[in-house]
N, C-alpha and C. Protein backbone atom coordinates (compact mmCIF):
# COMPACT_ATOMS: atom_id res chain seq x y z
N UNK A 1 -21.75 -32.48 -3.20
CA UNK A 1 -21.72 -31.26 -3.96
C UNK A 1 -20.27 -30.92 -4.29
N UNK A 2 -20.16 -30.76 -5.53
CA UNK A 2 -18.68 -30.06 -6.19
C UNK A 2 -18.19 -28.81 -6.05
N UNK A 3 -17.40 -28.44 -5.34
CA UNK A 3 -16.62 -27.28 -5.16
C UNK A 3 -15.98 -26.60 -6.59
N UNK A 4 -17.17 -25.36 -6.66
CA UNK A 4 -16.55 -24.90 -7.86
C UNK A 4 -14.96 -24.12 -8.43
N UNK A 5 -14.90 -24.21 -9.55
CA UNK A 5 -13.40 -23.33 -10.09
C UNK A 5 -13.10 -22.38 -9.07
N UNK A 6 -14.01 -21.41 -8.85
CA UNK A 6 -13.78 -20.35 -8.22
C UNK A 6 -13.79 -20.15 -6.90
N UNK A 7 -14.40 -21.56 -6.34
CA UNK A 7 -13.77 -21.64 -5.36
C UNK A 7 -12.59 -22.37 -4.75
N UNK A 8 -12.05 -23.02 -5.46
CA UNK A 8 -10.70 -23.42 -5.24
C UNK A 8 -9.84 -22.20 -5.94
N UNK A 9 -10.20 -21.38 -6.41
CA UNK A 9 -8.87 -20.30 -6.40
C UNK A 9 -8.99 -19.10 -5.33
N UNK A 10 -9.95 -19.43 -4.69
CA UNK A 10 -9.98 -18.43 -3.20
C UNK A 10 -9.56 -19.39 -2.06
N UNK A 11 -9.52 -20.17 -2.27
CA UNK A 11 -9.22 -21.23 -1.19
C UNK A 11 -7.34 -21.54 -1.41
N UNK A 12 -7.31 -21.14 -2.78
CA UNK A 12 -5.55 -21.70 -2.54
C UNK A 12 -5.16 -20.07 -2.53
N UNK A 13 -5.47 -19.09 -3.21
CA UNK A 13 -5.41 -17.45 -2.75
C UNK A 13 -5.19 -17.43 -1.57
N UNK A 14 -5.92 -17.57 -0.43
CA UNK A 14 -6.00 -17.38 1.00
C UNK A 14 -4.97 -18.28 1.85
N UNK A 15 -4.82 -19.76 1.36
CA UNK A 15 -3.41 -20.92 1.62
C UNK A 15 -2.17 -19.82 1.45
N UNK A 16 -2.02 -19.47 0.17
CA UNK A 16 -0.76 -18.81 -0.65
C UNK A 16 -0.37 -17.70 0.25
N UNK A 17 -1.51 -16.87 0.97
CA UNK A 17 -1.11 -15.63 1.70
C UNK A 17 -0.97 -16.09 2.73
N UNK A 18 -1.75 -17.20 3.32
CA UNK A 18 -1.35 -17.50 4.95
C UNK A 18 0.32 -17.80 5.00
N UNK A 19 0.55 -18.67 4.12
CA UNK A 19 1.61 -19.29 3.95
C UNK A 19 2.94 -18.55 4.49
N UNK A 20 2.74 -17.14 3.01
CA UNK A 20 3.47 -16.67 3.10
C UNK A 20 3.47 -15.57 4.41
N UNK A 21 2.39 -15.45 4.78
CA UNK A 21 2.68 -14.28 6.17
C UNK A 21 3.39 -15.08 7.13
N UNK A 22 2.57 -16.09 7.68
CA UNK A 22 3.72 -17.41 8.30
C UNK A 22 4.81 -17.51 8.39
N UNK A 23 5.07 -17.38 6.97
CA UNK A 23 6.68 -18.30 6.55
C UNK A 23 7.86 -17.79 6.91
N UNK A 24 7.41 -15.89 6.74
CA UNK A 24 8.63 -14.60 7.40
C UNK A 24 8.21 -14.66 8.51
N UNK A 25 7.01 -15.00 9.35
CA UNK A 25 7.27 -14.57 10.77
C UNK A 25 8.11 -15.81 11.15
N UNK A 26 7.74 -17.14 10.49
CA UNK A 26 8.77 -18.34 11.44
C UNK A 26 10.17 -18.29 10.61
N UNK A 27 10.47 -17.06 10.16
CA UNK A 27 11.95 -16.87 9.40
C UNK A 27 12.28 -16.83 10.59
N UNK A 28 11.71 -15.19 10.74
CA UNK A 28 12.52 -14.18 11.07
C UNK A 28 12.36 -14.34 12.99
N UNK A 29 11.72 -15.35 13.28
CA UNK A 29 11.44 -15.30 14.92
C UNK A 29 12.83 -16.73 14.97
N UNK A 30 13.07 -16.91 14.60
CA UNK A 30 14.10 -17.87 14.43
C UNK A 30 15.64 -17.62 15.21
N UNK A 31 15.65 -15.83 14.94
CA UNK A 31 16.97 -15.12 14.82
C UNK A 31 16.55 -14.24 16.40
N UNK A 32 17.95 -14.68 16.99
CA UNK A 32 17.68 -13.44 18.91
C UNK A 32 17.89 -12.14 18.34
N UNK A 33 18.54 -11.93 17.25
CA UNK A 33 18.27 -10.23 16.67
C UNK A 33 18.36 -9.74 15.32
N UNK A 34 18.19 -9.27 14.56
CA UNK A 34 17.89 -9.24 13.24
C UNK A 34 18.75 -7.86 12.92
N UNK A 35 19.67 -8.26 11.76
CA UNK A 35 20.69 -7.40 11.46
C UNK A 35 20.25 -6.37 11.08
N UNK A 36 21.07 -4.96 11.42
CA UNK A 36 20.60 -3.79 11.07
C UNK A 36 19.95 -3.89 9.82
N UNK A 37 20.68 -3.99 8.83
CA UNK A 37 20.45 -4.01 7.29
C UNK A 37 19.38 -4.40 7.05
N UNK A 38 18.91 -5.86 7.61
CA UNK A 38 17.68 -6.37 7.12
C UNK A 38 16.34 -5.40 7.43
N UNK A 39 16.76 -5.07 9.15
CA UNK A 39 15.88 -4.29 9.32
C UNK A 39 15.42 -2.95 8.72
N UNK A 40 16.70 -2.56 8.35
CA UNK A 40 16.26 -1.32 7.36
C UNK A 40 15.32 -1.48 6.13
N UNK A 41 16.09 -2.34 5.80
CA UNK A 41 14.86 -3.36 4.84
C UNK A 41 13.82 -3.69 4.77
N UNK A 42 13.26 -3.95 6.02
CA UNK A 42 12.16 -4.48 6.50
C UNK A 42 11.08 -2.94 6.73
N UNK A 43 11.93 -2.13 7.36
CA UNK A 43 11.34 -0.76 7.34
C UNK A 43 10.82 -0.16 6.20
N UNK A 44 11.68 -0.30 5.02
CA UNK A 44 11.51 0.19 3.99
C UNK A 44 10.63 -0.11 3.07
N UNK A 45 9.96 -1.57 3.14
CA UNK A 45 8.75 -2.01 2.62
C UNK A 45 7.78 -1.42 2.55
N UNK A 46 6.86 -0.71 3.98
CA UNK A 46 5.69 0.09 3.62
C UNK A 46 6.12 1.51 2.72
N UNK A 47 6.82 2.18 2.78
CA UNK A 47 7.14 3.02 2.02
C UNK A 47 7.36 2.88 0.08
N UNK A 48 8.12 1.57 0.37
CA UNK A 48 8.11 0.83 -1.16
C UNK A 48 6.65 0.40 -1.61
N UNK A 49 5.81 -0.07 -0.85
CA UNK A 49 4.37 -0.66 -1.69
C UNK A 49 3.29 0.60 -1.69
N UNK A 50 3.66 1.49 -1.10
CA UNK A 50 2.40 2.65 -1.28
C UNK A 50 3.15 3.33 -2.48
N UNK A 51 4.29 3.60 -2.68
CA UNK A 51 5.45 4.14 -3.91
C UNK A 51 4.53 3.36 -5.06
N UNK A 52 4.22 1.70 -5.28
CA UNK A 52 4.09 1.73 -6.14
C UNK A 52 2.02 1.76 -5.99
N UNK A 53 2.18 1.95 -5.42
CA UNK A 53 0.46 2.23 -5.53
C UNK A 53 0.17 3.59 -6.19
N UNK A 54 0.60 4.30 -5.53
CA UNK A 54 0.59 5.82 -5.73
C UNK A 54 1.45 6.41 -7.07
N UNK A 55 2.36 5.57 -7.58
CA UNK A 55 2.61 6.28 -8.54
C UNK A 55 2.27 6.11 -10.14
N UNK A 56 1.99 4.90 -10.16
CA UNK A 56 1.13 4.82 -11.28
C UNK A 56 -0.20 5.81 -11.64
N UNK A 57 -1.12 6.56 -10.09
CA UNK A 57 -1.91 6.79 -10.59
C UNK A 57 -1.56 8.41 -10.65
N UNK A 58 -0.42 9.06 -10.06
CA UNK A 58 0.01 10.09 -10.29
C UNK A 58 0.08 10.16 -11.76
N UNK A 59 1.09 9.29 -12.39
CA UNK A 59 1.59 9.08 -14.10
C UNK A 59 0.60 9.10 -15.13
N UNK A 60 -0.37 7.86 -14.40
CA UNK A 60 -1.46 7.55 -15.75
C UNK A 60 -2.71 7.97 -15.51
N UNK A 61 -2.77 8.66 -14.52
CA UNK A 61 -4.27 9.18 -14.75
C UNK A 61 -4.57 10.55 -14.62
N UNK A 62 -5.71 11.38 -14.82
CA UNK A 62 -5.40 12.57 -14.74
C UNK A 62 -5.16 13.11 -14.01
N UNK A 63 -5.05 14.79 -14.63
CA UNK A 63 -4.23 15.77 -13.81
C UNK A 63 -4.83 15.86 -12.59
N UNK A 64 -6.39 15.46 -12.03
CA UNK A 64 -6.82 15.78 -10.75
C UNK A 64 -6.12 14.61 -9.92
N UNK A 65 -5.77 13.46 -10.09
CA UNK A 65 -5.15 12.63 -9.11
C UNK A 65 -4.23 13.12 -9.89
N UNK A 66 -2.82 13.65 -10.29
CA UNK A 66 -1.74 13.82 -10.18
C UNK A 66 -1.70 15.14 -9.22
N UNK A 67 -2.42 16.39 -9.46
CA UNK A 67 -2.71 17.27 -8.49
C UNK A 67 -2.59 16.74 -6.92
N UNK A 68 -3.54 16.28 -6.65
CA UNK A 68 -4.15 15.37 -5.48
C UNK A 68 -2.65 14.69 -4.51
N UNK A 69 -1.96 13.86 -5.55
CA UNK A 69 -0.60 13.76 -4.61
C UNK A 69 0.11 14.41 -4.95
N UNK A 70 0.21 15.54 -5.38
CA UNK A 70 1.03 16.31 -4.83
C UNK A 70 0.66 17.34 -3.90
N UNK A 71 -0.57 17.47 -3.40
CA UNK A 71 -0.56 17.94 -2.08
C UNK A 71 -0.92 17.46 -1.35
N UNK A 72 -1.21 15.84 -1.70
CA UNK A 72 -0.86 14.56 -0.12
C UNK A 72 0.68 14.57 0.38
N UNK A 73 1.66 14.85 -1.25
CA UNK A 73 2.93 14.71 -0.42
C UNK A 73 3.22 15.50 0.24
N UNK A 74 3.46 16.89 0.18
CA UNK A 74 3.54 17.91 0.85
C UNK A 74 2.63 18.19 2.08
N UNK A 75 1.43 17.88 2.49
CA UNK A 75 0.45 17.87 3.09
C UNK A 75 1.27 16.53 4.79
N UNK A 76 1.87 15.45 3.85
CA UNK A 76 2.33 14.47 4.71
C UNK A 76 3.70 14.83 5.46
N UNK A 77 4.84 16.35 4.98
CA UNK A 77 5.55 16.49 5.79
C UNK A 77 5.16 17.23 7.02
N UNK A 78 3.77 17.61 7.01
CA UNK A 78 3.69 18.49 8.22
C UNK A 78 2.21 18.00 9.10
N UNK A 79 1.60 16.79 8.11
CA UNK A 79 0.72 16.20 9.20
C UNK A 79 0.80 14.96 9.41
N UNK A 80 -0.01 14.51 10.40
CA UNK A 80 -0.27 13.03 10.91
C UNK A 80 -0.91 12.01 9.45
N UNK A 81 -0.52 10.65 9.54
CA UNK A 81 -1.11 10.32 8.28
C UNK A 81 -2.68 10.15 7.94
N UNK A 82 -3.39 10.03 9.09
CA UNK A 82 -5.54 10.15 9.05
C UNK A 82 -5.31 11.36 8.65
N UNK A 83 -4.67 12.78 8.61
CA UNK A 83 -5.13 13.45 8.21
C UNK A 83 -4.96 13.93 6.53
N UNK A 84 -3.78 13.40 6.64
CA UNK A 84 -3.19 13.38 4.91
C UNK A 84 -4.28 12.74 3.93
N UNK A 85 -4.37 11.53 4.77
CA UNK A 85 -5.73 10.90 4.01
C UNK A 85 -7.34 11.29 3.83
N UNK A 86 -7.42 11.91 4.67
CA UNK A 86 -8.28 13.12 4.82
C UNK A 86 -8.81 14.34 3.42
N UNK A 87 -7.29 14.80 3.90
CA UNK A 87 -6.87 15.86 2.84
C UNK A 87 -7.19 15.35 1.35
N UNK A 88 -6.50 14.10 1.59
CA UNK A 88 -6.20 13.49 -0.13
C UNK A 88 -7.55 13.27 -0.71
N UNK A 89 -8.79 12.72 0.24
CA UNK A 89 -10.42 12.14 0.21
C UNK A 89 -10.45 13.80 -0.97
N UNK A 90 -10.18 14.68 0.19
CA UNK A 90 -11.10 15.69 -0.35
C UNK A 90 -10.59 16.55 -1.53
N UNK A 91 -9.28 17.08 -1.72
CA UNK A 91 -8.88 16.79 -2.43
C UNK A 91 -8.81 16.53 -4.08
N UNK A 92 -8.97 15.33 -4.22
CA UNK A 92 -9.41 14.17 -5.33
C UNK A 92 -10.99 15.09 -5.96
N UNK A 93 -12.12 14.95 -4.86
CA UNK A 93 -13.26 15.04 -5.22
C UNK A 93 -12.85 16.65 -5.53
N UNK A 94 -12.36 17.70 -4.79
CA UNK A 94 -12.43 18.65 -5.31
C UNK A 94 -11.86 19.34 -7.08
N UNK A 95 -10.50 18.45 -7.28
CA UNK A 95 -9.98 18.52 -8.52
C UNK A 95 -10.69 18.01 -8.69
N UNK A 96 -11.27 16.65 -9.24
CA UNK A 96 -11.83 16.26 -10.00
C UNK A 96 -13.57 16.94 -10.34
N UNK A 97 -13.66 17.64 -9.57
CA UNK A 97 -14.65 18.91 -9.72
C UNK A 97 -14.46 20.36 -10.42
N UNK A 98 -13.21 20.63 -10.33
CA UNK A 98 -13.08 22.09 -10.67
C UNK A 98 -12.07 21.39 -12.25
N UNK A 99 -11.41 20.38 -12.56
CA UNK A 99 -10.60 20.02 -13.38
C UNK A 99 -11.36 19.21 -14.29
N UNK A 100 -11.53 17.87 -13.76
CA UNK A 100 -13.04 17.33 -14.80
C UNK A 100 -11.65 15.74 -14.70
């Protein structure tokens, strides 16, 4: 039996990510300590990929998800993040109820 198209692009998809999760941990386990800088760097990633998650849909979609983070952001200096996400669930459904 022939392995279809689509499954050889989930099969090299899943190679491509192992790879690469791999590839920084046998970088970076390489080194007895990892320079400040990088690490700041390294810190700064989750903050950078939710940035771009979140801001596209602030920009391009409507005012109820632009509403919505802006009182996840504000919502996130004074709570834990399950609850921000929480907030944001409800939120969403509520603008997008009273706003359309």
């Amino acid at each position: 039996m022939e392995l279809s198209t689509i499954t050889w692009i989930v099969l090299a998809g899943a190679l491509a990510t192992y790879l690469t999760r791999i590839g920084g941990h046998l970088i970076l386990s390489r080194f007895k300590t990892i320079h400040p800088r990088v690490e700041a760097a390294l810190n700064a990633v989750p903050a950078a990929v939710l940035t771009t998650l979140v801001a596209p849909a602030a920009v391009f979609t409507g005012p109820a998800e632009t509403a919505t983070v802006i009182v996840c952001a504000l919502a996130a200096f004074y709570l834990p993040g399950m609850a921000v996400f929480v907030i944001g669930w409800a939120a969403v459904l509520a603008f997008r109820a009273l706003i359309g």
